[in-house]
Protein backbone atom coordinates (compact mmCIF):
# COMPACT_ATOMS: atom_id res chain seq x y z
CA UNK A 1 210.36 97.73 67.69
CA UNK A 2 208.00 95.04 68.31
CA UNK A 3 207.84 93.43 71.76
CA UNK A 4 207.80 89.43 71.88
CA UNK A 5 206.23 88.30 74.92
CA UNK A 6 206.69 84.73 74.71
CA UNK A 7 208.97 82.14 72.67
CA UNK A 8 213.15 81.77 72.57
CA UNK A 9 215.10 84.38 71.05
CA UNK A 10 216.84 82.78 67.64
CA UNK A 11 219.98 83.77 67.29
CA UNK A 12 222.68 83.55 64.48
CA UNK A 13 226.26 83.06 66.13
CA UNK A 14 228.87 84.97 64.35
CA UNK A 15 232.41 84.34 64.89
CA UNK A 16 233.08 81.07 66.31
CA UNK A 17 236.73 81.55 68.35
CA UNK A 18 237.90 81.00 71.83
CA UNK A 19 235.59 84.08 73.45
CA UNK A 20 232.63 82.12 72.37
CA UNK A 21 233.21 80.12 75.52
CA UNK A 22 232.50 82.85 77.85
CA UNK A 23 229.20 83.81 75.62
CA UNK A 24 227.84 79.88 74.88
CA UNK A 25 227.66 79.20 79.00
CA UNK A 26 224.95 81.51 80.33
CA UNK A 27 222.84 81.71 76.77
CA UNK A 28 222.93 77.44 77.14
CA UNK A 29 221.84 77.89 80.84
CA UNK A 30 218.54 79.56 80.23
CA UNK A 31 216.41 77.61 78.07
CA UNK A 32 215.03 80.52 76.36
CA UNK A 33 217.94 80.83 73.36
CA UNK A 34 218.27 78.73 70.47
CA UNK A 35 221.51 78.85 68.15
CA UNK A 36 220.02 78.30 64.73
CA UNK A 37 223.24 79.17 62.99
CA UNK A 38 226.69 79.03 63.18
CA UNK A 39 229.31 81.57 61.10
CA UNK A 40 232.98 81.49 60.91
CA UNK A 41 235.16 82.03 57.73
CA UNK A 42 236.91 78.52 59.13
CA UNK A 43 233.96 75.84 58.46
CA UNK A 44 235.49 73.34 61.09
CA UNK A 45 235.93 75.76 63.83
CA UNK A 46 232.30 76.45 63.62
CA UNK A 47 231.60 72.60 62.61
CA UNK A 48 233.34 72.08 66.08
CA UNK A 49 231.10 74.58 67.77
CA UNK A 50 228.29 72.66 67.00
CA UNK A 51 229.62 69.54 67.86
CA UNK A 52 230.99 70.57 71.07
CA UNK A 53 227.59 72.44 71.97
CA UNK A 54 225.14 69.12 70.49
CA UNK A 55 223.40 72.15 68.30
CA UNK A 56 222.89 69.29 65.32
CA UNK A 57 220.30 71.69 63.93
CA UNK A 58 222.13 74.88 63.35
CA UNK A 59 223.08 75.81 60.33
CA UNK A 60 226.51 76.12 59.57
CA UNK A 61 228.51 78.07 57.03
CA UNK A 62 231.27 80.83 56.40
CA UNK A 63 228.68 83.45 54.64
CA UNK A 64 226.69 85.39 57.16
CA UNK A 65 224.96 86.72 54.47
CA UNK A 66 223.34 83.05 53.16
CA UNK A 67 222.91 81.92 56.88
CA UNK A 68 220.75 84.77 57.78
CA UNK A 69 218.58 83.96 54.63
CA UNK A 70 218.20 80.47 55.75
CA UNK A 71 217.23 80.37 59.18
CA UNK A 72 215.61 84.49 59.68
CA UNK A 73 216.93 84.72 63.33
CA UNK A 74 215.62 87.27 65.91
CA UNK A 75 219.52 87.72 66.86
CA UNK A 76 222.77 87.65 65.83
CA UNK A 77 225.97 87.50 68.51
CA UNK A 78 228.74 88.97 67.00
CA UNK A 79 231.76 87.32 68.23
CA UNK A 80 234.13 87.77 65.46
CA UNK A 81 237.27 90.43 65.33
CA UNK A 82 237.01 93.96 65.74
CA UNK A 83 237.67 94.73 62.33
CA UNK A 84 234.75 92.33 61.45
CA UNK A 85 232.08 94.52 63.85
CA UNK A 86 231.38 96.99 61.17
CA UNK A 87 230.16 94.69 58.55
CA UNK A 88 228.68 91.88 60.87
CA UNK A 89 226.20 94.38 62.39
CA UNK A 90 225.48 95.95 58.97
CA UNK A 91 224.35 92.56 57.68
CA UNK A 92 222.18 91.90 60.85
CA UNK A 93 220.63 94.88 60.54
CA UNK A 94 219.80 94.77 56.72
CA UNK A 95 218.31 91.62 57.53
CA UNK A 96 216.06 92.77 60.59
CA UNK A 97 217.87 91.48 63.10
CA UNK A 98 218.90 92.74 66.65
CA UNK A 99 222.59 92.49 67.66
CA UNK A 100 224.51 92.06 70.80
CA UNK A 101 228.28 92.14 69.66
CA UNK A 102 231.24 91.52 71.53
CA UNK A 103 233.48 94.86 72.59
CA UNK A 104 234.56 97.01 71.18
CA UNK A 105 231.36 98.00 68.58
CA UNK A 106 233.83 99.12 66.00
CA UNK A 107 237.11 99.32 65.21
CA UNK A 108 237.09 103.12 64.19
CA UNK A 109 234.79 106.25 65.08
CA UNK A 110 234.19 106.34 61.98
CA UNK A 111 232.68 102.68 61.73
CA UNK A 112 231.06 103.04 64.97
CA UNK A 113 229.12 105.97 63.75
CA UNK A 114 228.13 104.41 61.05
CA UNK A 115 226.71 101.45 62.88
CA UNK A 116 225.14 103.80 65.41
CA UNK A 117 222.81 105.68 62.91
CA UNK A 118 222.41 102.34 61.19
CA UNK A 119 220.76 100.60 64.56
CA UNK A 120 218.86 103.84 64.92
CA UNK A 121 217.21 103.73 61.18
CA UNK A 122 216.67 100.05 62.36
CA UNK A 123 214.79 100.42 65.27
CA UNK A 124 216.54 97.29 66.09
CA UNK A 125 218.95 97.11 69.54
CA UNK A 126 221.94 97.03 69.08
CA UNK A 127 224.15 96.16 72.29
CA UNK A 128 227.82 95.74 72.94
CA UNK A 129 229.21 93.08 75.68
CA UNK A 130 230.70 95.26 78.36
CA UNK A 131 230.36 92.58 81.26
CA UNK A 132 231.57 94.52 83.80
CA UNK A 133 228.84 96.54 84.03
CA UNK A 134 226.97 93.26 85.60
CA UNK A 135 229.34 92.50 88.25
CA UNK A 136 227.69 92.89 91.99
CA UNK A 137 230.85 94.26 93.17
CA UNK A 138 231.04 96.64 90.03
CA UNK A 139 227.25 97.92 91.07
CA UNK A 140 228.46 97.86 94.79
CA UNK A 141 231.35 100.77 94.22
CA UNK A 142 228.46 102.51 91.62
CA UNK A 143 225.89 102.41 94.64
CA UNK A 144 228.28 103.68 97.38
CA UNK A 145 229.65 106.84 95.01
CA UNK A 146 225.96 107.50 94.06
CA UNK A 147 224.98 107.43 97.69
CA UNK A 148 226.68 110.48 98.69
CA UNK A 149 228.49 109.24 101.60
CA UNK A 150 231.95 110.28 100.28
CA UNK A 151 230.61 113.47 99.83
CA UNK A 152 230.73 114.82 96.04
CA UNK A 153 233.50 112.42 94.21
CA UNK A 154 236.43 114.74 92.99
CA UNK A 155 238.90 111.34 91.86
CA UNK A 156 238.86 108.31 90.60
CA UNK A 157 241.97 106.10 89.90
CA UNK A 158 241.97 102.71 88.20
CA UNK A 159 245.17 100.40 88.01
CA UNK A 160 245.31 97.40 85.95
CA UNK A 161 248.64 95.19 85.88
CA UNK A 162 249.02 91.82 84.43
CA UNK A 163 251.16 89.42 82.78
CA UNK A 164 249.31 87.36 80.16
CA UNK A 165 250.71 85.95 77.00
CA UNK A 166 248.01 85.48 75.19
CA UNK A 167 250.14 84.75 71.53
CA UNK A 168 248.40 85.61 68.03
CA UNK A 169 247.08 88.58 67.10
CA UNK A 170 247.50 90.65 69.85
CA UNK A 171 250.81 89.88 70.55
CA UNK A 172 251.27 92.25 66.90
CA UNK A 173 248.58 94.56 67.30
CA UNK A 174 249.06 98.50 67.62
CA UNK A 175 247.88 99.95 70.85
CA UNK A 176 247.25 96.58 72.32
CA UNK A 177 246.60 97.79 75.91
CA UNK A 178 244.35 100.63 75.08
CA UNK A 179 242.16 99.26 72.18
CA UNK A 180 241.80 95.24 73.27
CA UNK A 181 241.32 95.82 76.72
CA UNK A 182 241.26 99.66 78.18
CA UNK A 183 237.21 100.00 76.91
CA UNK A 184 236.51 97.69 79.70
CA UNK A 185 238.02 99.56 82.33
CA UNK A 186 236.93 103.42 81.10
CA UNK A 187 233.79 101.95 80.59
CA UNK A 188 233.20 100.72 84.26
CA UNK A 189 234.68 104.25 85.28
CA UNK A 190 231.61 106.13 83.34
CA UNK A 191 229.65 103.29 85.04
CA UNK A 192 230.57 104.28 88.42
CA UNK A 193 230.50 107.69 88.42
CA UNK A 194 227.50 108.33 85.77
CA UNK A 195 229.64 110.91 84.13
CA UNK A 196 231.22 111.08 80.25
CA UNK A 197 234.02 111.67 78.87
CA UNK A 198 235.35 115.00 78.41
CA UNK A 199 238.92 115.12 77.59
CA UNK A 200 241.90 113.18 77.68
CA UNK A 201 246.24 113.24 78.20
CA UNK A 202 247.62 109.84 77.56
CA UNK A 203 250.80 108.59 77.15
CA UNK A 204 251.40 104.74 75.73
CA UNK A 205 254.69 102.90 75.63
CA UNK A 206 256.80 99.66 75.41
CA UNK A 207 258.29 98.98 78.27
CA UNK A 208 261.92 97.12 78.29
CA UNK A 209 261.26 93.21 78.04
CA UNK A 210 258.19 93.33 76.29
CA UNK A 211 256.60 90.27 74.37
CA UNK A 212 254.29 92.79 72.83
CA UNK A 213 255.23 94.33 69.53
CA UNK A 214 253.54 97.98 70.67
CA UNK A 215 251.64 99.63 73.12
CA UNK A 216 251.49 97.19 76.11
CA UNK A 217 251.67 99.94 79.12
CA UNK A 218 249.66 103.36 79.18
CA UNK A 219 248.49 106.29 81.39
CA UNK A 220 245.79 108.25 80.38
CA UNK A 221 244.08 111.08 82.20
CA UNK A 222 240.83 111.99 81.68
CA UNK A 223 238.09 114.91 82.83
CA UNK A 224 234.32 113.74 83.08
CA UNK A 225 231.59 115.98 82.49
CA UNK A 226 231.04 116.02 86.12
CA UNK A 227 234.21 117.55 87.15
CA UNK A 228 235.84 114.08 88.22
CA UNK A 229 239.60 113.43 87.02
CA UNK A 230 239.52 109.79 86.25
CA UNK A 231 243.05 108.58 86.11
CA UNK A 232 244.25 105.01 84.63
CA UNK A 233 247.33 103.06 84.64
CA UNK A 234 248.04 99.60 83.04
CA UNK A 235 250.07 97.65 81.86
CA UNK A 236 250.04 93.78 80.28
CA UNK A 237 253.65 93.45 80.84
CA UNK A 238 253.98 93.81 84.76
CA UNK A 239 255.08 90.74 86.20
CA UNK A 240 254.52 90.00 89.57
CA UNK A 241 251.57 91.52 92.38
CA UNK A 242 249.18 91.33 89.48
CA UNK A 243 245.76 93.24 90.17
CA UNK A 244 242.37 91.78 89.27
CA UNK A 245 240.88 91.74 85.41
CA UNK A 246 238.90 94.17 86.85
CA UNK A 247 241.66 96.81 87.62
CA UNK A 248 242.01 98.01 91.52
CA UNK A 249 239.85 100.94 92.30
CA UNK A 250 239.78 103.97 94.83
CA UNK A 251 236.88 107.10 94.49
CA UNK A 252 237.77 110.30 96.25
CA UNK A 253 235.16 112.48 97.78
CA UNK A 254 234.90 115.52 99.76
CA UNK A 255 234.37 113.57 103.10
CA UNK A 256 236.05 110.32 102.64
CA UNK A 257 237.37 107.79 100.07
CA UNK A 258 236.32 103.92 99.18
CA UNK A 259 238.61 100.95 97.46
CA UNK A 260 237.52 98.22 95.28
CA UNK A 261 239.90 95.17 94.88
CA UNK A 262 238.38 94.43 91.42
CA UNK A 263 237.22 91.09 93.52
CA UNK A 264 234.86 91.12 96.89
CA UNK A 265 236.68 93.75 98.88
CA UNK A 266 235.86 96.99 99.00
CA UNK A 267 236.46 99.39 102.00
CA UNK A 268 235.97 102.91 102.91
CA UNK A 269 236.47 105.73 105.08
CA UNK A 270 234.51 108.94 105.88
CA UNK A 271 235.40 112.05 108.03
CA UNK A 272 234.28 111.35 111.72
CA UNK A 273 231.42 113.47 112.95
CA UNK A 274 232.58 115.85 115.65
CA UNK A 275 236.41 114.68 115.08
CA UNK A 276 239.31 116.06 115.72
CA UNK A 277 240.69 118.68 113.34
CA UNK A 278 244.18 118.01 113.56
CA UNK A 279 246.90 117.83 111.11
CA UNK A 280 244.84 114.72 109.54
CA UNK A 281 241.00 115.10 109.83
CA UNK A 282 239.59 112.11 112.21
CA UNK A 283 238.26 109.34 110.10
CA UNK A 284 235.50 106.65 110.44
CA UNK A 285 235.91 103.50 108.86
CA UNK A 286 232.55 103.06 106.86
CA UNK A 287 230.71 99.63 106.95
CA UNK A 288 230.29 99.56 103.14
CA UNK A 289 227.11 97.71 101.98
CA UNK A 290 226.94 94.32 100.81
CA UNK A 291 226.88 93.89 97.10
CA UNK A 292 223.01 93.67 94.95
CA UNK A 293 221.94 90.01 94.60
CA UNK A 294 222.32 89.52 90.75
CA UNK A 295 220.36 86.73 88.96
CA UNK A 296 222.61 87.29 86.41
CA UNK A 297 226.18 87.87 86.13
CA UNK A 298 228.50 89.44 83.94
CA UNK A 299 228.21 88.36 79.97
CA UNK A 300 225.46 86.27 81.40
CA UNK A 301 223.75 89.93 82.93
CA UNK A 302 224.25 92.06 79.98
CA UNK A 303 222.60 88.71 77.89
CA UNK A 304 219.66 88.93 80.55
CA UNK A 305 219.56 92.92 79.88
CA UNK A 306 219.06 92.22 76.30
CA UNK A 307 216.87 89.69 75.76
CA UNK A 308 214.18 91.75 78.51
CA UNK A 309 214.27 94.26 75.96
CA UNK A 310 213.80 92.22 73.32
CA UNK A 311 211.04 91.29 75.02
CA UNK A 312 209.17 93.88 77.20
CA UNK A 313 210.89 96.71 75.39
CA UNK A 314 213.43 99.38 76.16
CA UNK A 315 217.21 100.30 76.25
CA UNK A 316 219.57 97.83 77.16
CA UNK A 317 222.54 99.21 79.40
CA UNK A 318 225.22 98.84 77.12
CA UNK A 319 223.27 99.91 73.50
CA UNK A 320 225.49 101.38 70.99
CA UNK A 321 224.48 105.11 71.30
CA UNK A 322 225.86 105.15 75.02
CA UNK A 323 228.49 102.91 74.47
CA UNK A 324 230.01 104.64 71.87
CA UNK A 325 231.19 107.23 74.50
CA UNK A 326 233.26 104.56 76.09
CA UNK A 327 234.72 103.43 72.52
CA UNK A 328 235.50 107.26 71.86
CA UNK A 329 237.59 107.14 75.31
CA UNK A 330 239.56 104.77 73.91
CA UNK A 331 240.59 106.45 70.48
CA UNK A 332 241.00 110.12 71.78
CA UNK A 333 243.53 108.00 74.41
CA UNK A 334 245.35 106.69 71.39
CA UNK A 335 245.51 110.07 69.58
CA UNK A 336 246.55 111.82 73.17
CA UNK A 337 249.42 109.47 73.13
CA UNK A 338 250.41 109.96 69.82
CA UNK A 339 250.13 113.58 69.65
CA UNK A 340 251.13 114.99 72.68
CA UNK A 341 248.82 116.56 73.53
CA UNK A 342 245.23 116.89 75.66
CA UNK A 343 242.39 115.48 73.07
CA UNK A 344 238.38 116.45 73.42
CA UNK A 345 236.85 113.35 73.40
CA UNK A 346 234.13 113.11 70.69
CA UNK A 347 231.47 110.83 69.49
């Protein structure tokens, strides 16, 4: 891969929908990205993009294909529909470009490994948009089970309850819980612990009242490669004491536990030195560290993460060969659930 030391990154914009807000704010913030095209398979929607964004240069058009032939990008952001990853990221590819898509990176195994080897042959990146991986607080709970302080981490338990009625697509989609949204949550779980995925017992339902046609609520149980049981509950139809986007958090260890909020608490508590051995061991409430001082933040981080690369050279966070373990978490859920039974999880 060559290594660009100066100059903006050009990037293609593929898919030009509602997530695209969350993705136009930091790249328009740093002054070192220019959108030279625009692709949707609706014209106006990305005609509106570029009006609403003053990019009066960008070309626009519904054929990723032509686009990329007309303006030779170093980039293209993939913001289109799962189903869409596959192909999107071929095309980029073919046409030497580097990719940072939105999650998941496929919408199959099978299409994920495909796109895997493909990025390899490359030598292009090829990065998927797991924000949470650039939260502070997200780093703070990874820093405080890395430091040892809770003693080797045996447990980890994530709970994620909301409410949102979002309409469209997902609204009809199979599995809506585990394959829209779960990745983000068993992804910050390898995050924290710096373990992989290992097996899995999940069961997925619809609970009674559900605006969802399948799938809205799941439990899933998973072993790491480190030992650590990672367990997860959610839920999009739980009205009422909602948790953060995030999910709520607690890490066991062998001398004490911490909790994460999924927002800017976080507290923990360690066995007391010299304490009392009593029916309950003595505990010490732990004065957890503040979180790292990020530049940049969420989709705005993992954008940061991929252009230095682009730059200076090597591995982004988030590129497709780790990632992929996280995306493999997610189907081996689904076929737990629909099985019965405990699934290896393979990528």
């Amino acid at each position: 891969m060559s290594i660009k030391k100066n100059g903006k990154l050009r990037v293609v914009l593929a898919g030009c929908g509602g997530i695209t807000g969350a993705w136009f704010t930091p790249a328009l913030e740093r002054g070192d990205i220019e959108f030279v095209g625009l692709v949707d398979i609706d014209l106006e929607r990305a005609r509106a993009k570029q009006r609403e964004h003053a990019l009066d240069k960008a070309v626009v058009g519904t054929d990723l294909g032509e686009v990329l032939r007309q303006t030779s990008p170093d980039a293209v952001f993939d913001c289109t529909i799962p189903a869409a990853h596959r192909d999107v990221t071929l095309a980029a590819l073919k046409h030497g470009c580097h990719v940072l898509g939105e999650k998941p990176l496929a919408d199959s195994m099978a299409a994920a490994r495909e796109v895997v080897r493909a990025a390899a042959g490359s030598g292009k990146l090829y990065a998927v948009m797991q924000n949470r991986r650039y939260l502070p607080e997200a780093r703070r709970m990874r820093d405080l089970v890395a430091s040892g302080v809770l003693g080797r981490i045996t447990t980890l338990n994530a709970d994620f309850y909301l409410d949102p009625h979002f309409g469209g697509f997902r609204e009809e989609m199979e599995h809506v819980l585990l394959l829209d949204m779960a990745i983000h949550t068993f992804d910050t779980a390898r995050f924290i612990t710096g373990e992989d995925p290992v097996s899995v017992s999940c069961h997925e339902w619809n609970p009674r009242g559900s605006w969802f046609r399948h799938g809205s609520s799941a439990v899933a149980v998973f072993e790491l490669s480190g030992g650590t049981v990672f367990c997860y509950r959610g839920s999009w139809c739980a009205v009422g004491l909602s948790t953060a986007w995030e999910s709520e958090w607690r890490a066991i260890g062998e001398r004490g536990s911490a909790k994460w909020d999924g927002g800017i608490t976080m507290t923990a508590q360690i066995l007391k030195e010299g304490g009392a051995q009593g029916f309950q061991h003595e505990k010490l409430d732990l004065e957890v560290p503040p979180p790292p001082e990020l530049e940049h933040r969420g989709h705005g981080g993992a954008m940061d993460d991929f252009i230095r690369c682009w730059r200076e050279g090597g591995t982004p966070q988030t590129v497709c060969s780790d990632n992929i373990k996280s995306l493999a978490m997610v189907h081996a859920a689904i076929e737990s659930a629909g099985s019965g039974n405990r699934i290896p999880v393979r990528w």
